[in-house]
N, C-alpha and C. Protein backbone atom coordinates (compact mmCIF):
# COMPACT_ATOMS: atom_id res chain seq x y z
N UNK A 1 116.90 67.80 99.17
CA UNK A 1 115.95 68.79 99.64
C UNK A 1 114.69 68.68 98.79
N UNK A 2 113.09 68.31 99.63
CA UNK A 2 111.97 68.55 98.46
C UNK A 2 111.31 69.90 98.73
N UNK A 3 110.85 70.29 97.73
CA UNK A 3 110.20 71.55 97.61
C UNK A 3 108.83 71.61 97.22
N UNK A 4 107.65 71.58 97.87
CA UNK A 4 106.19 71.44 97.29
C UNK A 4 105.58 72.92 96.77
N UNK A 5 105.06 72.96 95.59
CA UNK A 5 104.19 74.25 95.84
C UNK A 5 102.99 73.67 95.20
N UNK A 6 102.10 74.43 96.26
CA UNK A 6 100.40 74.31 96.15
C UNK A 6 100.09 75.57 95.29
N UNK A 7 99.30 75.15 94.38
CA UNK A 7 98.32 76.16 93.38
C UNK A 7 96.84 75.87 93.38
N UNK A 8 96.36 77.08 93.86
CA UNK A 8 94.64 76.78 94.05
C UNK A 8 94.16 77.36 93.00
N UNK A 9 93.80 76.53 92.26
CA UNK A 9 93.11 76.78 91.13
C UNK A 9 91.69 76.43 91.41
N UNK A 10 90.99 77.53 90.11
CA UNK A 10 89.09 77.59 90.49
C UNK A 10 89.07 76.08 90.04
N UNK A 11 87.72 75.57 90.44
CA UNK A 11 87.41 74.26 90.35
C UNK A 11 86.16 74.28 89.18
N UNK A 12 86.27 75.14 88.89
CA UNK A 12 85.17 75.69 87.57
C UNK A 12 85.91 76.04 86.08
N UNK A 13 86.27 76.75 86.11
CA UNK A 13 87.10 77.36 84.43
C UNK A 13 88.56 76.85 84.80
N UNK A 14 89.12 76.53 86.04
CA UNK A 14 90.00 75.60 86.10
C UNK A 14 91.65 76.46 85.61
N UNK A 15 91.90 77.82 85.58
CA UNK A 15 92.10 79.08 85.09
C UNK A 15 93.41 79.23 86.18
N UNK A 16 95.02 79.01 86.04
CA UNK A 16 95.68 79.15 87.07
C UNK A 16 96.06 80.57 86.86
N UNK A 17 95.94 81.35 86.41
CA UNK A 17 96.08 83.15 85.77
C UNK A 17 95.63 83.70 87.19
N UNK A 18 94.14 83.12 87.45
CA UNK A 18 93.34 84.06 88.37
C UNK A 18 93.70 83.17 89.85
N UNK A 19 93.63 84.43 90.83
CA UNK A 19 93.93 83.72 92.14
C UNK A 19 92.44 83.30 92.71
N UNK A 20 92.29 81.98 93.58
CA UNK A 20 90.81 81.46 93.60
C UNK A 20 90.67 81.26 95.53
N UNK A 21 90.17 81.29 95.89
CA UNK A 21 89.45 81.32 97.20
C UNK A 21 88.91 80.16 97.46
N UNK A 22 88.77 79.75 98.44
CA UNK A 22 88.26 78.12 98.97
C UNK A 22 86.68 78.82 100.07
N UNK A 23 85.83 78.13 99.48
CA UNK A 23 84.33 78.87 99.94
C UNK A 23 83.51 77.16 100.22
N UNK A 24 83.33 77.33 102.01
CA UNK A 24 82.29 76.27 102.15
C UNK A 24 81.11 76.01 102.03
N UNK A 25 79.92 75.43 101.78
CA UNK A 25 78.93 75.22 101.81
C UNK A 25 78.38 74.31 102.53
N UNK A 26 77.68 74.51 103.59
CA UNK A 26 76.81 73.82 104.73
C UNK A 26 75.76 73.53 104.55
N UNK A 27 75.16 72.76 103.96
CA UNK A 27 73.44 72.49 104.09
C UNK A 27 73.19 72.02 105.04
N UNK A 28 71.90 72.27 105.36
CA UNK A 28 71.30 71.59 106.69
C UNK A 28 71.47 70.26 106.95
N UNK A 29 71.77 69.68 107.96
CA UNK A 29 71.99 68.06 108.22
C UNK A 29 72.76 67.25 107.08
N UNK A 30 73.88 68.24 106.67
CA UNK A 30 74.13 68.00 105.19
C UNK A 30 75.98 67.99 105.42
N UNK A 31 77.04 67.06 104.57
CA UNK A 31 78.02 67.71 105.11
C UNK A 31 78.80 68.32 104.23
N UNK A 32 79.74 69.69 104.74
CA UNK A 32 79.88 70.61 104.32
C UNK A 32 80.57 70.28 102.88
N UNK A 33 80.72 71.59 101.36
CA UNK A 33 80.74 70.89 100.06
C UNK A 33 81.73 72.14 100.16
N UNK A 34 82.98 71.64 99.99
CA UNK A 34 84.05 72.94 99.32
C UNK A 34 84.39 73.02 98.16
N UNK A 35 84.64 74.13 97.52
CA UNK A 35 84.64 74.41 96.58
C UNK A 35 85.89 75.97 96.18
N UNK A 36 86.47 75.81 95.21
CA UNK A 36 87.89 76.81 95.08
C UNK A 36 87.35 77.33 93.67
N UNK A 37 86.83 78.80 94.49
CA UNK A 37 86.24 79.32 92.61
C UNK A 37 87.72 81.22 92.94
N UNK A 38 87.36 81.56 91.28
CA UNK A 38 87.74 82.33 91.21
C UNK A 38 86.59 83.77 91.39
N UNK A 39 87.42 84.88 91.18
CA UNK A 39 86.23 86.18 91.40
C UNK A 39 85.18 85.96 90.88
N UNK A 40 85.33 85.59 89.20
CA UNK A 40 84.53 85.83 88.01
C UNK A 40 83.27 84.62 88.61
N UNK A 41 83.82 83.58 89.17
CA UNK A 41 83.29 82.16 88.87
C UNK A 41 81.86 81.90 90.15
N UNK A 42 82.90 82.91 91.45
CA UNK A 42 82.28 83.07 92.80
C UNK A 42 80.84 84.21 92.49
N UNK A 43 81.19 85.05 91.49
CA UNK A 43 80.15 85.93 91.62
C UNK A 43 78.51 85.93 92.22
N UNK A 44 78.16 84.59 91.42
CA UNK A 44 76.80 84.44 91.05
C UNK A 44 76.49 84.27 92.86
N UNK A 45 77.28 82.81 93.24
CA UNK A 45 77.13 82.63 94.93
C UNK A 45 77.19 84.05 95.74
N UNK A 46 77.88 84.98 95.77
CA UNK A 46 78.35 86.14 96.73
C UNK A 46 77.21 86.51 96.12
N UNK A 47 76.76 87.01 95.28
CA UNK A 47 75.37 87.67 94.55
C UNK A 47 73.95 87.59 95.20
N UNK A 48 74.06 86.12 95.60
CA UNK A 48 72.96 85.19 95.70
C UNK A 48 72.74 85.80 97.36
N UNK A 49 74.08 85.64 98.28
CA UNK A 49 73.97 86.61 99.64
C UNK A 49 74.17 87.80 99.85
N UNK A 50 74.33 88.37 98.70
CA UNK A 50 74.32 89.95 98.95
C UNK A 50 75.48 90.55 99.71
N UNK A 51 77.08 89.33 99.07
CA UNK A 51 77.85 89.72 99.41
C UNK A 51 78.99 90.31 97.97
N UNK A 52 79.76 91.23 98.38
CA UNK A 52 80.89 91.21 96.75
C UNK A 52 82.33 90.81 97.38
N UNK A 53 82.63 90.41 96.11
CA UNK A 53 83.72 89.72 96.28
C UNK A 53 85.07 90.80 96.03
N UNK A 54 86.24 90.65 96.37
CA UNK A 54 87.24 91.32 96.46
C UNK A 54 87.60 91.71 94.70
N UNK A 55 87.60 93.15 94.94
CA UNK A 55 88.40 93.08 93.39
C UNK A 55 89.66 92.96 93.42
N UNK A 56 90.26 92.33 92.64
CA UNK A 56 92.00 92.41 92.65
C UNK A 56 92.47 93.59 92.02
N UNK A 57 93.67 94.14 92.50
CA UNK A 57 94.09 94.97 91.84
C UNK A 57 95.71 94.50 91.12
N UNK A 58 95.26 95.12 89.79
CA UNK A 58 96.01 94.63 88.51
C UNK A 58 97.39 94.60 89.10
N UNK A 59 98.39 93.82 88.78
CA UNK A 59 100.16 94.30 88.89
C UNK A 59 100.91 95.18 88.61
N UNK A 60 99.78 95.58 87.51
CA UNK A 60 100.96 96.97 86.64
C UNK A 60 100.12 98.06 87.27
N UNK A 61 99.54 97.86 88.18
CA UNK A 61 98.69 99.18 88.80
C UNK A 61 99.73 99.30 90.33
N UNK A 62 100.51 99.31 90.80
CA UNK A 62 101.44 99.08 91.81
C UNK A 62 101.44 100.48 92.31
N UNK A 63 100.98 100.51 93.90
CA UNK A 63 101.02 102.21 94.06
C UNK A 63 102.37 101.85 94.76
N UNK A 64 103.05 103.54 94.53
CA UNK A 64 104.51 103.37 95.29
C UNK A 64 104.81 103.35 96.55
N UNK A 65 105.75 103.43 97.29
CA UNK A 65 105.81 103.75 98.79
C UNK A 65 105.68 104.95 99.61
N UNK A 66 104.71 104.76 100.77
CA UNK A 66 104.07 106.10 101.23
C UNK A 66 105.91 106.66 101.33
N UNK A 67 105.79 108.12 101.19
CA UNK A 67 107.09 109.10 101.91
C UNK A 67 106.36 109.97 102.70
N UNK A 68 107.24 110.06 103.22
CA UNK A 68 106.91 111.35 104.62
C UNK A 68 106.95 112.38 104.10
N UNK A 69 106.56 113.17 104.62
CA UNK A 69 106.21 114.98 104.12
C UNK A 69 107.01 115.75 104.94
N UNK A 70 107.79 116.53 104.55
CA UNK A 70 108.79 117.15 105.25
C UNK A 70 108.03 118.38 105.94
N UNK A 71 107.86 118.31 107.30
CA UNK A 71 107.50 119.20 108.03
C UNK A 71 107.99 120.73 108.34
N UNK A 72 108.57 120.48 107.90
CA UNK A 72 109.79 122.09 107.90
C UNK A 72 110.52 122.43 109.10
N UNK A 73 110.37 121.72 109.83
CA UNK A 73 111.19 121.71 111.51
C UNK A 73 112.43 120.95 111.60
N UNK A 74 112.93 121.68 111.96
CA UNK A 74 114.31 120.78 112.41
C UNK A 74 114.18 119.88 113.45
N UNK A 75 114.59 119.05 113.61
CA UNK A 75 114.60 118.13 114.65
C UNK A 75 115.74 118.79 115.78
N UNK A 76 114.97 118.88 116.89
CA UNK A 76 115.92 118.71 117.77
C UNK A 76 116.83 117.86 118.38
N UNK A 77 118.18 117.90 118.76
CA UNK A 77 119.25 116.95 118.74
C UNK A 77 119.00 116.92 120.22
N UNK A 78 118.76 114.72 120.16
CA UNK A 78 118.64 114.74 121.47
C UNK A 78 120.20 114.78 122.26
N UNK A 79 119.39 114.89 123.85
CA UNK A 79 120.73 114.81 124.72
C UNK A 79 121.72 112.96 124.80
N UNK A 80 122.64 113.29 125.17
CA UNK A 80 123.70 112.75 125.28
C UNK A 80 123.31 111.81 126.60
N UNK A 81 122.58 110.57 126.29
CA UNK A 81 122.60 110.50 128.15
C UNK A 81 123.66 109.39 128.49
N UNK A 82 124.58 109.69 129.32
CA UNK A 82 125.77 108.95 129.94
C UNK A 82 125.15 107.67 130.49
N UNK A 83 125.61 106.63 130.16
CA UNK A 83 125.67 105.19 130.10
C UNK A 83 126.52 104.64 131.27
N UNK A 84 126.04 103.96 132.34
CA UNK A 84 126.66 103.63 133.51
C UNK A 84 127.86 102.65 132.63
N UNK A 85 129.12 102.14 133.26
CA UNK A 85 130.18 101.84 132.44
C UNK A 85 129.52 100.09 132.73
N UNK A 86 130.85 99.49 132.27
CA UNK A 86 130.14 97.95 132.53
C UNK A 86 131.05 97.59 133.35
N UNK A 87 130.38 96.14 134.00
CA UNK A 87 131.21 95.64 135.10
C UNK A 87 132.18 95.17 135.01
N UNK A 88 133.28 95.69 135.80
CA UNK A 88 135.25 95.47 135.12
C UNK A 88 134.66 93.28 135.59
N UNK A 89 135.56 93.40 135.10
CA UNK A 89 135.97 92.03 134.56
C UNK A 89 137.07 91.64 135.42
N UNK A 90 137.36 90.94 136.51
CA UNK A 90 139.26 90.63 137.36
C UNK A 90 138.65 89.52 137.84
N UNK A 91 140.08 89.09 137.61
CA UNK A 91 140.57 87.64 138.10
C UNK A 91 139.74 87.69 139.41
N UNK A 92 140.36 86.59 140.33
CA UNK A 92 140.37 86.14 141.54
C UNK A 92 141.45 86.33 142.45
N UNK A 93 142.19 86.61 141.71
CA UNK A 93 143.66 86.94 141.96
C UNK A 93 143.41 88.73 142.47
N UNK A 94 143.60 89.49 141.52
CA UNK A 94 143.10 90.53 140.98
C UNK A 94 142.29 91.10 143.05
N UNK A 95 140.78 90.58 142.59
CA UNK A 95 139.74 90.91 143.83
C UNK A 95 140.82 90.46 145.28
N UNK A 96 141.53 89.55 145.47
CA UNK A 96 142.07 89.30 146.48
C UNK A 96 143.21 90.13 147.31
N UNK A 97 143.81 90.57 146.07
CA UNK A 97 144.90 91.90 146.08
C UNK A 97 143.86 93.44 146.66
N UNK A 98 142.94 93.76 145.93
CA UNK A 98 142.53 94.70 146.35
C UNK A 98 141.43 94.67 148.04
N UNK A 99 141.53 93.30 148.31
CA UNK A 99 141.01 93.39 149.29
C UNK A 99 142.12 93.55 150.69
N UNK A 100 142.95 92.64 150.07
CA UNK A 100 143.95 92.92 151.42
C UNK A 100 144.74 94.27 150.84
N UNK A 101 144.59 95.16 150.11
CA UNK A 101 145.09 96.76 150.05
C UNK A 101 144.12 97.38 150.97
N UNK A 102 142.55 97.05 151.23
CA UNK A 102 141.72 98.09 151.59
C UNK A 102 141.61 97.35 153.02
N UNK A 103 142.07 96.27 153.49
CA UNK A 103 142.34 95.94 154.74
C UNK A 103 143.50 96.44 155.44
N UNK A 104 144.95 96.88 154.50
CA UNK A 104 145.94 97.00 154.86
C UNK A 104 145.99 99.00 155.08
N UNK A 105 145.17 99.49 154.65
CA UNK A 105 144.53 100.89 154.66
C UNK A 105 144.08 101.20 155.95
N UNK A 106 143.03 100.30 156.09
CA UNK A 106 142.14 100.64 157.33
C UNK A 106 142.84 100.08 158.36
């Protein structure tokens, strides 16, 4: 069994700690220049367009799981709804018997 794992590391401070983003650059008639920076590293570029970059939030900052708020109502218990049965299951044997009973009836 092989197992690969990819790590994108910034292509600047080179830093595998920080998680890094892959950001293209297009110049005109130009072809495109990629580049894998981190927050710190991306700043100046996102700056430059008057965009911000994602802050991360720390690990040991972990908010817990939403809970529900107890409404103070009881739930009402739904109804019971009856379930058509399932289709009996007989031989060939079985269906042949009950046909010559409901022939031998009529």
């Amino acid at each position: 069994m092989d197992l690969t794992i990819t790590v994108r590391v910034c292509d600047k401070c080179k830093r595998q700690d920080r998680p890094a983003k892959r950001y293209t650059l297009t110049p005109d008639e130009g072809r495109p220049i990629q580049r894998d920076l981190c927050d710190e590293d991306a700043a100046p570029v996102l700056d430059l367009f008057d965009l911000e970059a994602e802050k991360p939030q720390p690990a040991s900052e972990a908010k817990p799981p939403a809970q529900r708020k107890a409404t103070g109502k009881k739930a009402t218990a739904k109804k019971a709804t009856t379930r058509r049965g399932r289709t009996p299951v007989k031989t060939l044997a079985e269906i042949e018997a009950e046909k010559a009973a409901r022939a031998k009836e009529s």
